[in-house]
PDB file of N, CA and C in Angstrom:
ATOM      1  N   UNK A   1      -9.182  -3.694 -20.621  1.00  0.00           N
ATOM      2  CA  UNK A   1      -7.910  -3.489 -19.956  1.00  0.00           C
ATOM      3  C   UNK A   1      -7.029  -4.687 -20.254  1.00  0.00           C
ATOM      4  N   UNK A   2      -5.982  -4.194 -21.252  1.00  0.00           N
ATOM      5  CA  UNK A   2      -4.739  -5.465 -20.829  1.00  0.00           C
ATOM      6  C   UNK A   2      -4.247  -5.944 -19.756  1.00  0.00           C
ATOM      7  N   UNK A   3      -3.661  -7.166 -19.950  1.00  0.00           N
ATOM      8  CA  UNK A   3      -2.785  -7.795 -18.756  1.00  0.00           C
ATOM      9  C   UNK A   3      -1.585  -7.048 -18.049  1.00  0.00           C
ATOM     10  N   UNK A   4      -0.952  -6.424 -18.776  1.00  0.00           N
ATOM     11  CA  UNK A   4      -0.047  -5.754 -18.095  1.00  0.00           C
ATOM     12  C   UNK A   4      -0.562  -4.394 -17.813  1.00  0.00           C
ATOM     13  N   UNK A   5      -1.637  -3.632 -18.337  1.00  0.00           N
ATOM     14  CA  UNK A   5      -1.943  -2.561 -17.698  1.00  0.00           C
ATOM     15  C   UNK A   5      -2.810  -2.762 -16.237  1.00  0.00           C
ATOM     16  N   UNK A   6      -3.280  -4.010 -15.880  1.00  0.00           N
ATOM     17  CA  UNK A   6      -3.393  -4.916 -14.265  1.00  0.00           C
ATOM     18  C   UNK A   6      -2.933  -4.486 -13.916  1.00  0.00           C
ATOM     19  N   UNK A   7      -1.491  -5.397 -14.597  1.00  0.00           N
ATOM     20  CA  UNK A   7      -0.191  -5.926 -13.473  1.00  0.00           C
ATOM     21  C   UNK A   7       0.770  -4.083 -12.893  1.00  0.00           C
ATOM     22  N   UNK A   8       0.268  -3.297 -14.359  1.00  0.00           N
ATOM     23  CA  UNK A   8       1.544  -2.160 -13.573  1.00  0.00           C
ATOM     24  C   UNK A   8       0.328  -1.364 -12.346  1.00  0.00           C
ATOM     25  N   UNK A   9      -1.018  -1.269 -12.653  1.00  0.00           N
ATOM     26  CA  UNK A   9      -1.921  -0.172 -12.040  1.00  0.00           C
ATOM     27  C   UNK A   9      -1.707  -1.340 -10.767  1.00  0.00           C
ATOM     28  N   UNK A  10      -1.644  -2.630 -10.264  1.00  0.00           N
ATOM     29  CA  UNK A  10      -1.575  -3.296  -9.212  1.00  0.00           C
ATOM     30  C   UNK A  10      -0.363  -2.734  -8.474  1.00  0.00           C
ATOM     31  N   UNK A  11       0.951  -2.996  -9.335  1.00  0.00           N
ATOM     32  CA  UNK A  11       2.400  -2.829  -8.423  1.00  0.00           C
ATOM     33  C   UNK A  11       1.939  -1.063  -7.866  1.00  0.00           C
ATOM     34  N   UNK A  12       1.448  -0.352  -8.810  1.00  0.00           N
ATOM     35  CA  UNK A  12       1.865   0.889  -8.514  1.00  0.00           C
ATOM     36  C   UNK A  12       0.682   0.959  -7.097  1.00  0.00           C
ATOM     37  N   UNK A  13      -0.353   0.377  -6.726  1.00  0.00           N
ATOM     38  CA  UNK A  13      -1.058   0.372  -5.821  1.00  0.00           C
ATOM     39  C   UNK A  13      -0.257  -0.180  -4.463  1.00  0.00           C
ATOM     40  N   UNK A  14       0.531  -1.303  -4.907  1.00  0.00           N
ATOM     41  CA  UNK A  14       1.364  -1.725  -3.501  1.00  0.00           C
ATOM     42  C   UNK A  14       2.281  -0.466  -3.295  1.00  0.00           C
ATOM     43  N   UNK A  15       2.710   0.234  -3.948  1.00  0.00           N
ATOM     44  CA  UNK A  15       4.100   1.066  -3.806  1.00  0.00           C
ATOM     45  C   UNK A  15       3.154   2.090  -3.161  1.00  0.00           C
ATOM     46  N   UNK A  16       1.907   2.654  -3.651  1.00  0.00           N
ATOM     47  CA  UNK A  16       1.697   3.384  -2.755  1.00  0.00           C
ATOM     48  C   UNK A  16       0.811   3.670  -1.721  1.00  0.00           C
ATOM     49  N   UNK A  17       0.400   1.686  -1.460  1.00  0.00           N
ATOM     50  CA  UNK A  17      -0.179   1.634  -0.127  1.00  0.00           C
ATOM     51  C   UNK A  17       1.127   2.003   0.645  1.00  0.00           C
ATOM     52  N   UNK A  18       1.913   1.036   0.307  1.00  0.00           N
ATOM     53  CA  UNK A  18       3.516   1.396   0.864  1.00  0.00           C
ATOM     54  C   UNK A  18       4.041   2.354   1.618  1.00  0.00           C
ATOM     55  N   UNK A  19       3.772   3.221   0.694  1.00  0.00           N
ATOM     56  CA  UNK A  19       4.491   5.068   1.079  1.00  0.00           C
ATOM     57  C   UNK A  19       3.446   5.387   2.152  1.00  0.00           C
ATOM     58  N   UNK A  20       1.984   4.900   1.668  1.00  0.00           N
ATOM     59  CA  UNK A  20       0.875   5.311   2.999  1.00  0.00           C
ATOM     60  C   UNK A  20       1.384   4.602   4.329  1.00  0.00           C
ATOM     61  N   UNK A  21       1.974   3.233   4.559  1.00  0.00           N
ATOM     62  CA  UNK A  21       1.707   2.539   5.723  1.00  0.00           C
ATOM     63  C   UNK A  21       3.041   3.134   5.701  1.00  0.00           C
ATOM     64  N   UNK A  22       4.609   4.015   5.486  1.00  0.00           N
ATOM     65  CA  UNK A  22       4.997   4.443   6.040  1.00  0.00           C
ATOM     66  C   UNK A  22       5.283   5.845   6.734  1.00  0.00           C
ATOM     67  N   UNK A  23       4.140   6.497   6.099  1.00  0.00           N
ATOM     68  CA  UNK A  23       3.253   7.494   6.495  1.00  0.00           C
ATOM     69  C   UNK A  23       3.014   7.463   8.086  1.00  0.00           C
ATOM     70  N   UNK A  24       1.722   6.236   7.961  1.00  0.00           N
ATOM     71  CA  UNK A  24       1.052   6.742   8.991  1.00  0.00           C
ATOM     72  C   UNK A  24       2.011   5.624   9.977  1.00  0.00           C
ATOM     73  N   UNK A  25       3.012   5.014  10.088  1.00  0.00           N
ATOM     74  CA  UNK A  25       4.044   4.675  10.859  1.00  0.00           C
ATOM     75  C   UNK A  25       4.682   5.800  11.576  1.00  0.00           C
ATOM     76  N   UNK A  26       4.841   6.624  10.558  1.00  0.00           N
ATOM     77  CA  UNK A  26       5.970   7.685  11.348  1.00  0.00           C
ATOM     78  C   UNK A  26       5.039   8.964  12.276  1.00  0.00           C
ATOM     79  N   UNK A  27       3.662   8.661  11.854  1.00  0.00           N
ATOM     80  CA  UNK A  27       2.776   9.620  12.401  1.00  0.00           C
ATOM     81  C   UNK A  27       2.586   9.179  13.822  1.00  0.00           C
ATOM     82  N   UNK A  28       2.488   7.333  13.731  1.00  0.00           N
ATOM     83  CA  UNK A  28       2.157   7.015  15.301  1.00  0.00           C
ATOM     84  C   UNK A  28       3.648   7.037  15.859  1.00  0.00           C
ATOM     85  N   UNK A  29       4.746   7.195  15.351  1.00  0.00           N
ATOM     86  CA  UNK A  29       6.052   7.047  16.262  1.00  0.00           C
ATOM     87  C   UNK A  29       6.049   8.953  16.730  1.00  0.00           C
ATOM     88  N   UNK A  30       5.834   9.867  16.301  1.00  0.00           N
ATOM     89  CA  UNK A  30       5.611  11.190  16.299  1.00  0.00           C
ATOM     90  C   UNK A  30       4.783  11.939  17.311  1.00  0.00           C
ATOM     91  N   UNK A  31       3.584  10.845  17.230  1.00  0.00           N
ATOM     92  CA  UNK A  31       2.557  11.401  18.028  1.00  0.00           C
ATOM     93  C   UNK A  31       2.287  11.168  19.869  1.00  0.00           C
ATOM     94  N   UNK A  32       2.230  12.090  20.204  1.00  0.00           N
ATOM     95  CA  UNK A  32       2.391  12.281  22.192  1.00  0.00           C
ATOM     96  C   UNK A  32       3.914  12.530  22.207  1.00  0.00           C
ATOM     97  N   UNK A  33       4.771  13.609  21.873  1.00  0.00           N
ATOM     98  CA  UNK A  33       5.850  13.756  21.590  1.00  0.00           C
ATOM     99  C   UNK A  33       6.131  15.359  21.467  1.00  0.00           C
ATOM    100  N   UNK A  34       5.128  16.273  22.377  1.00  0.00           N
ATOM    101  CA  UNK A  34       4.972  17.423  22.126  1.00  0.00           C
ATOM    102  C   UNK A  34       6.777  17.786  22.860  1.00  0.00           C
ATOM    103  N   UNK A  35       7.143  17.198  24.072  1.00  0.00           N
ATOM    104  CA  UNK A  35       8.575  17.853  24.434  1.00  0.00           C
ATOM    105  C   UNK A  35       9.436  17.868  22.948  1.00  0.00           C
ATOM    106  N   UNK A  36       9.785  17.008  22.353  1.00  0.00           N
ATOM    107  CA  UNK A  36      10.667  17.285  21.164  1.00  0.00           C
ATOM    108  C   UNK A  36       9.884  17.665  19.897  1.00  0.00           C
ATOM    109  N   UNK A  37       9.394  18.761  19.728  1.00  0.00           N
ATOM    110  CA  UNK A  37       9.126  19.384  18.397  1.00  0.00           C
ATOM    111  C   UNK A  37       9.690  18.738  16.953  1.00  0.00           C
ATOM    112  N   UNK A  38      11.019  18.427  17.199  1.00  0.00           N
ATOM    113  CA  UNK A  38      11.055  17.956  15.794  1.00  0.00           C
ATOM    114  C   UNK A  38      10.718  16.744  15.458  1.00  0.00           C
ATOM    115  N   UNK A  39      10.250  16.000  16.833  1.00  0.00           N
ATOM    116  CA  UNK A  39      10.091  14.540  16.217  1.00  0.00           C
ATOM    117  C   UNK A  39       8.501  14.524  15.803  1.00  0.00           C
ATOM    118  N   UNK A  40       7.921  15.635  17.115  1.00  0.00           N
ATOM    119  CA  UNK A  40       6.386  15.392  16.953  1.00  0.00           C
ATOM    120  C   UNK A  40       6.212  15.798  15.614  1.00  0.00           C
ATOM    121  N   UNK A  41       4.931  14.449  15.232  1.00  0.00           N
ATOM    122  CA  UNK A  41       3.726  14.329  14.137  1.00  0.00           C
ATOM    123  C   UNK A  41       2.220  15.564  14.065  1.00  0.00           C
ATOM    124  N   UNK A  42       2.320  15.903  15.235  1.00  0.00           N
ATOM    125  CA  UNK A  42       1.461  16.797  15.370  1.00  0.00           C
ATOM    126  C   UNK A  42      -0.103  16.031  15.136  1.00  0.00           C
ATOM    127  N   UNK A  43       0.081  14.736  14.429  1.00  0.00           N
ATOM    128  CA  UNK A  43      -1.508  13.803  14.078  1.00  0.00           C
ATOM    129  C   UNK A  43      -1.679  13.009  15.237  1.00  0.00           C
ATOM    130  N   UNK A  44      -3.168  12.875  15.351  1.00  0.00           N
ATOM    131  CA  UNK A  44      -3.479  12.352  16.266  1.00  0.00           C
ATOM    132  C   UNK A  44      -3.426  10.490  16.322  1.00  0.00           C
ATOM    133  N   UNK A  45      -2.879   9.671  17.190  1.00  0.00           N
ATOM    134  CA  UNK A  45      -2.937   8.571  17.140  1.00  0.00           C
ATOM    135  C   UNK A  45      -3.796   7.589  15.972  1.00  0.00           C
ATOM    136  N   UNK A  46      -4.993   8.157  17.116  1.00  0.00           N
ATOM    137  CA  UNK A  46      -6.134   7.156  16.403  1.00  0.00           C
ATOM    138  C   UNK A  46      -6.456   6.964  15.015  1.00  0.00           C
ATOM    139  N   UNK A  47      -6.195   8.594  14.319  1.00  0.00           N
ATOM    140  CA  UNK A  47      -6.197   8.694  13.052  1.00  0.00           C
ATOM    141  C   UNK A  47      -5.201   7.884  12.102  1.00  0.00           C
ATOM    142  N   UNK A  48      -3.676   8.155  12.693  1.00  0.00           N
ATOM    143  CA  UNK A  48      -2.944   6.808  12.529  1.00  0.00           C
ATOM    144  C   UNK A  48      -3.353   5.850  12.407  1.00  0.00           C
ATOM    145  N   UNK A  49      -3.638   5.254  13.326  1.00  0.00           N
ATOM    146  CA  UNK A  49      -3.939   3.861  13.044  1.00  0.00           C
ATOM    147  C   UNK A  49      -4.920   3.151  12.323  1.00  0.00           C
ATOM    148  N   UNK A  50      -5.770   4.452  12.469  1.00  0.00           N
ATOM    149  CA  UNK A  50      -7.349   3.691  10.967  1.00  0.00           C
ATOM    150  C   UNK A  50      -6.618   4.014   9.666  1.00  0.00           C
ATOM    151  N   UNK A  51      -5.526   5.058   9.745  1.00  0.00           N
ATOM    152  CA  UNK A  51      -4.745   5.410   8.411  1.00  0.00           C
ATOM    153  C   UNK A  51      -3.951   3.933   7.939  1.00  0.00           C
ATOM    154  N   UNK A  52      -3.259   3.966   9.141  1.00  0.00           N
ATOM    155  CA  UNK A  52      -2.731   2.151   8.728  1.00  0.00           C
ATOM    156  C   UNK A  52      -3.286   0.987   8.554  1.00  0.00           C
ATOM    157  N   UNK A  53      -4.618   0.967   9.130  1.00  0.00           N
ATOM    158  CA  UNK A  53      -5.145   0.171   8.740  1.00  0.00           C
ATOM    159  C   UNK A  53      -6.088  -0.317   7.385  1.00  0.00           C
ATOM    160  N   UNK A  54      -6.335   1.144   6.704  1.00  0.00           N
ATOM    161  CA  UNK A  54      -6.577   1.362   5.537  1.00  0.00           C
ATOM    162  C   UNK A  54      -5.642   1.113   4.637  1.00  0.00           C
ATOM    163  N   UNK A  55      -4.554   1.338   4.992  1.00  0.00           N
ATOM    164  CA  UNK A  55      -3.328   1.218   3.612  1.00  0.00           C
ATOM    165  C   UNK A  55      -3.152  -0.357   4.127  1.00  0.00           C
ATOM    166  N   UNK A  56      -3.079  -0.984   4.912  1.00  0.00           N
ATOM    167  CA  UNK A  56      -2.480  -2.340   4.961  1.00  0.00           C
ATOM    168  C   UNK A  56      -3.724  -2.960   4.083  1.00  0.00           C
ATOM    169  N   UNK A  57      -5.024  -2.537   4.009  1.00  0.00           N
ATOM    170  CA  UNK A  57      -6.262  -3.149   2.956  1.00  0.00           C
ATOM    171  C   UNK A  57      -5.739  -2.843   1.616  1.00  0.00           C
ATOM    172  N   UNK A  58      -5.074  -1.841   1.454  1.00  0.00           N
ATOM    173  CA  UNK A  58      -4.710  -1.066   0.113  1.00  0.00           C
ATOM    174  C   UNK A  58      -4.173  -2.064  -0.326  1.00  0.00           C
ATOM    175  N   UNK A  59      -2.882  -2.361   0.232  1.00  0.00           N
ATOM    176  CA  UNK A  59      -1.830  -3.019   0.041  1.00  0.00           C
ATOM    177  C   UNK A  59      -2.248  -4.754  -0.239  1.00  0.00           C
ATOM    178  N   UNK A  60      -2.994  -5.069   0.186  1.00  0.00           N
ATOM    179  CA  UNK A  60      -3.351  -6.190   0.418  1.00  0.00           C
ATOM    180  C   UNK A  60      -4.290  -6.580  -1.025  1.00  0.00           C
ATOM    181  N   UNK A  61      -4.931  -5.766  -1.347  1.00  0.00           N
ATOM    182  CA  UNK A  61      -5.916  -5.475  -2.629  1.00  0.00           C
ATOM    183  C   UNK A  61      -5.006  -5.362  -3.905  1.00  0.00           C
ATOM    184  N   UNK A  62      -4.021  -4.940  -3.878  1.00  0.00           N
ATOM    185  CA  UNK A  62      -3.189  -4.369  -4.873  1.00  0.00           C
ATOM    186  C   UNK A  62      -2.747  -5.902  -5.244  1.00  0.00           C
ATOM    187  N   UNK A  63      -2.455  -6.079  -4.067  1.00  0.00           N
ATOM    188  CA  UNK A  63      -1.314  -7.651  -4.222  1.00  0.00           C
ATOM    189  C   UNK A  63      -2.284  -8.720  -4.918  1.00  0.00           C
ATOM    190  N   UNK A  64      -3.316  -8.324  -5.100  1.00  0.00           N
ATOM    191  CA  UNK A  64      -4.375  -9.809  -5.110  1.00  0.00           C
ATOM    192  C   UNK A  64      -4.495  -9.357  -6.773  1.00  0.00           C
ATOM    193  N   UNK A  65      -4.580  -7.844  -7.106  1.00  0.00           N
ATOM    194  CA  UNK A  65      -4.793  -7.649  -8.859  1.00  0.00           C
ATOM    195  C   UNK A  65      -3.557  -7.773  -9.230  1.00  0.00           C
ATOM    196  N   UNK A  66      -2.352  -7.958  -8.474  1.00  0.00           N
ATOM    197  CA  UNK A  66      -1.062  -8.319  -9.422  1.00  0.00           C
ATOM    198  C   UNK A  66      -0.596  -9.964  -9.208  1.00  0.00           C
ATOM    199  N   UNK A  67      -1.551 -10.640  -8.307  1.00  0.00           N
ATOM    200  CA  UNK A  67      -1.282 -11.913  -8.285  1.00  0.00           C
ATOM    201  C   UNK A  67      -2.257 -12.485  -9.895  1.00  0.00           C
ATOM    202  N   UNK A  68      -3.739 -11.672  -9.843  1.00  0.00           N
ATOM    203  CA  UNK A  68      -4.772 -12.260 -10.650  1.00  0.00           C
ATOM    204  C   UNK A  68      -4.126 -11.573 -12.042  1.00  0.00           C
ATOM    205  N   UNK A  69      -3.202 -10.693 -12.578  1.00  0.00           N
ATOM    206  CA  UNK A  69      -2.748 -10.791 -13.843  1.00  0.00           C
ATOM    207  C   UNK A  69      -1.511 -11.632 -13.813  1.00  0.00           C
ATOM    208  N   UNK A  70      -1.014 -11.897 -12.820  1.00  0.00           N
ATOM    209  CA  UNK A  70       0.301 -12.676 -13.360  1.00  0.00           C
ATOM    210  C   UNK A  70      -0.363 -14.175 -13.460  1.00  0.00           C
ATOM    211  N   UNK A  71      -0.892 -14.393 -13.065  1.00  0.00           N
ATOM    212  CA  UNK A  71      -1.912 -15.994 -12.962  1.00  0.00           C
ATOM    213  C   UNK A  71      -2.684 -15.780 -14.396  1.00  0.00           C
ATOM    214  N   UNK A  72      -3.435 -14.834 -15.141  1.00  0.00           N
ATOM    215  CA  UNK A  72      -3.917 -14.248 -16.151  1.00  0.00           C
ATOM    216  C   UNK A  72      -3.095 -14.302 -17.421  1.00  0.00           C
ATOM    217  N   UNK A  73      -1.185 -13.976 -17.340  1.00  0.00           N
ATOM    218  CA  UNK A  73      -0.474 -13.636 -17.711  1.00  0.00           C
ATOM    219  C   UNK A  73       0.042 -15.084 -18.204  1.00  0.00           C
ATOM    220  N   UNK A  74       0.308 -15.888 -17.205  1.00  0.00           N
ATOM    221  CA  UNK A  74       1.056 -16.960 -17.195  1.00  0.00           C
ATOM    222  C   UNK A  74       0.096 -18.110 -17.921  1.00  0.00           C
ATOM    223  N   UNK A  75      -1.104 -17.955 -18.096  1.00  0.00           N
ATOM    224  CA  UNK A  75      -2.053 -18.842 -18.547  1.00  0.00           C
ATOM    225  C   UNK A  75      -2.169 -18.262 -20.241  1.00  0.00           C
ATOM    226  N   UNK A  76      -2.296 -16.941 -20.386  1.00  0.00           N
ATOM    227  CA  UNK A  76      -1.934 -16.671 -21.865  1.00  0.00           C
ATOM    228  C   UNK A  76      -0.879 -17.339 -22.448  1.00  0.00           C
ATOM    229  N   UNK A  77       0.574 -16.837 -22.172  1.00  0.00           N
ATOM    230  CA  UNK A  77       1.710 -17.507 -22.183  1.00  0.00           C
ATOM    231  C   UNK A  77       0.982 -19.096 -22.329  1.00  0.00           C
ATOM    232  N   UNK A  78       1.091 -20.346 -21.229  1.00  0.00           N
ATOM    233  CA  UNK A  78       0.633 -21.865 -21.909  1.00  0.00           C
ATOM    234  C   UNK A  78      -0.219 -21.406 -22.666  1.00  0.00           C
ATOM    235  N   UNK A  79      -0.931 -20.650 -22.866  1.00  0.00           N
ATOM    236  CA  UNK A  79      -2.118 -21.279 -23.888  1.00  0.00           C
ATOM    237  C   UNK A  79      -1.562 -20.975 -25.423  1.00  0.00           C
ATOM    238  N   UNK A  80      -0.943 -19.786 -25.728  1.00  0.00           N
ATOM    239  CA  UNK A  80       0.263 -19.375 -27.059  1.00  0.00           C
ATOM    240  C   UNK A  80       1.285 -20.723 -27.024  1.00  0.00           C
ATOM    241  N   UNK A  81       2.219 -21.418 -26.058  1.00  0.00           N
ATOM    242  CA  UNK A  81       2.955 -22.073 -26.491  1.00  0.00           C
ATOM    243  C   UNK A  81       2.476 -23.691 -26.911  1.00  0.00           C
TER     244      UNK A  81
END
């Protein structure tokens, strides 16, 4: 695996822990909300929140393979010049 095929499979992992932690955001603002139908999530809390707490690991993992190719990246770079 190249350096930049890391660095893009990393970003694209933050973008879509991302979309997950605003997922399961709008699921816990939704949920116990049966009087207004359109707001309710219809998902259950708890599931929310292990959902968010999974994507905030996502997110967190992603960031560490696009820190370790740009650190990877930047050391190729000195070592060519």
């Amino acid at each position: 695996m190249n350096v930049t095929s890391a660095l893009n499979t990393g970003v694209l992992g933050v973008n879509r822990g991302l979309d997950g932690v605003q997922k399961a955001a709008s699921d816990i603002a939704g949920a116990g909300k049966p009087e207004s139908p359109e707001q309710a999530s219809g998902n259950d809390v708890n599931k929310a929140l292990t959902d968010l707490a999974v994507e905030k690991n996502a997110v967190a993992a992603s960031t560490k393979v696009v820190q370790s190719a740009e650190e990877t990246l930047g050391t190729l770079i000195d070592i060519r010049a």
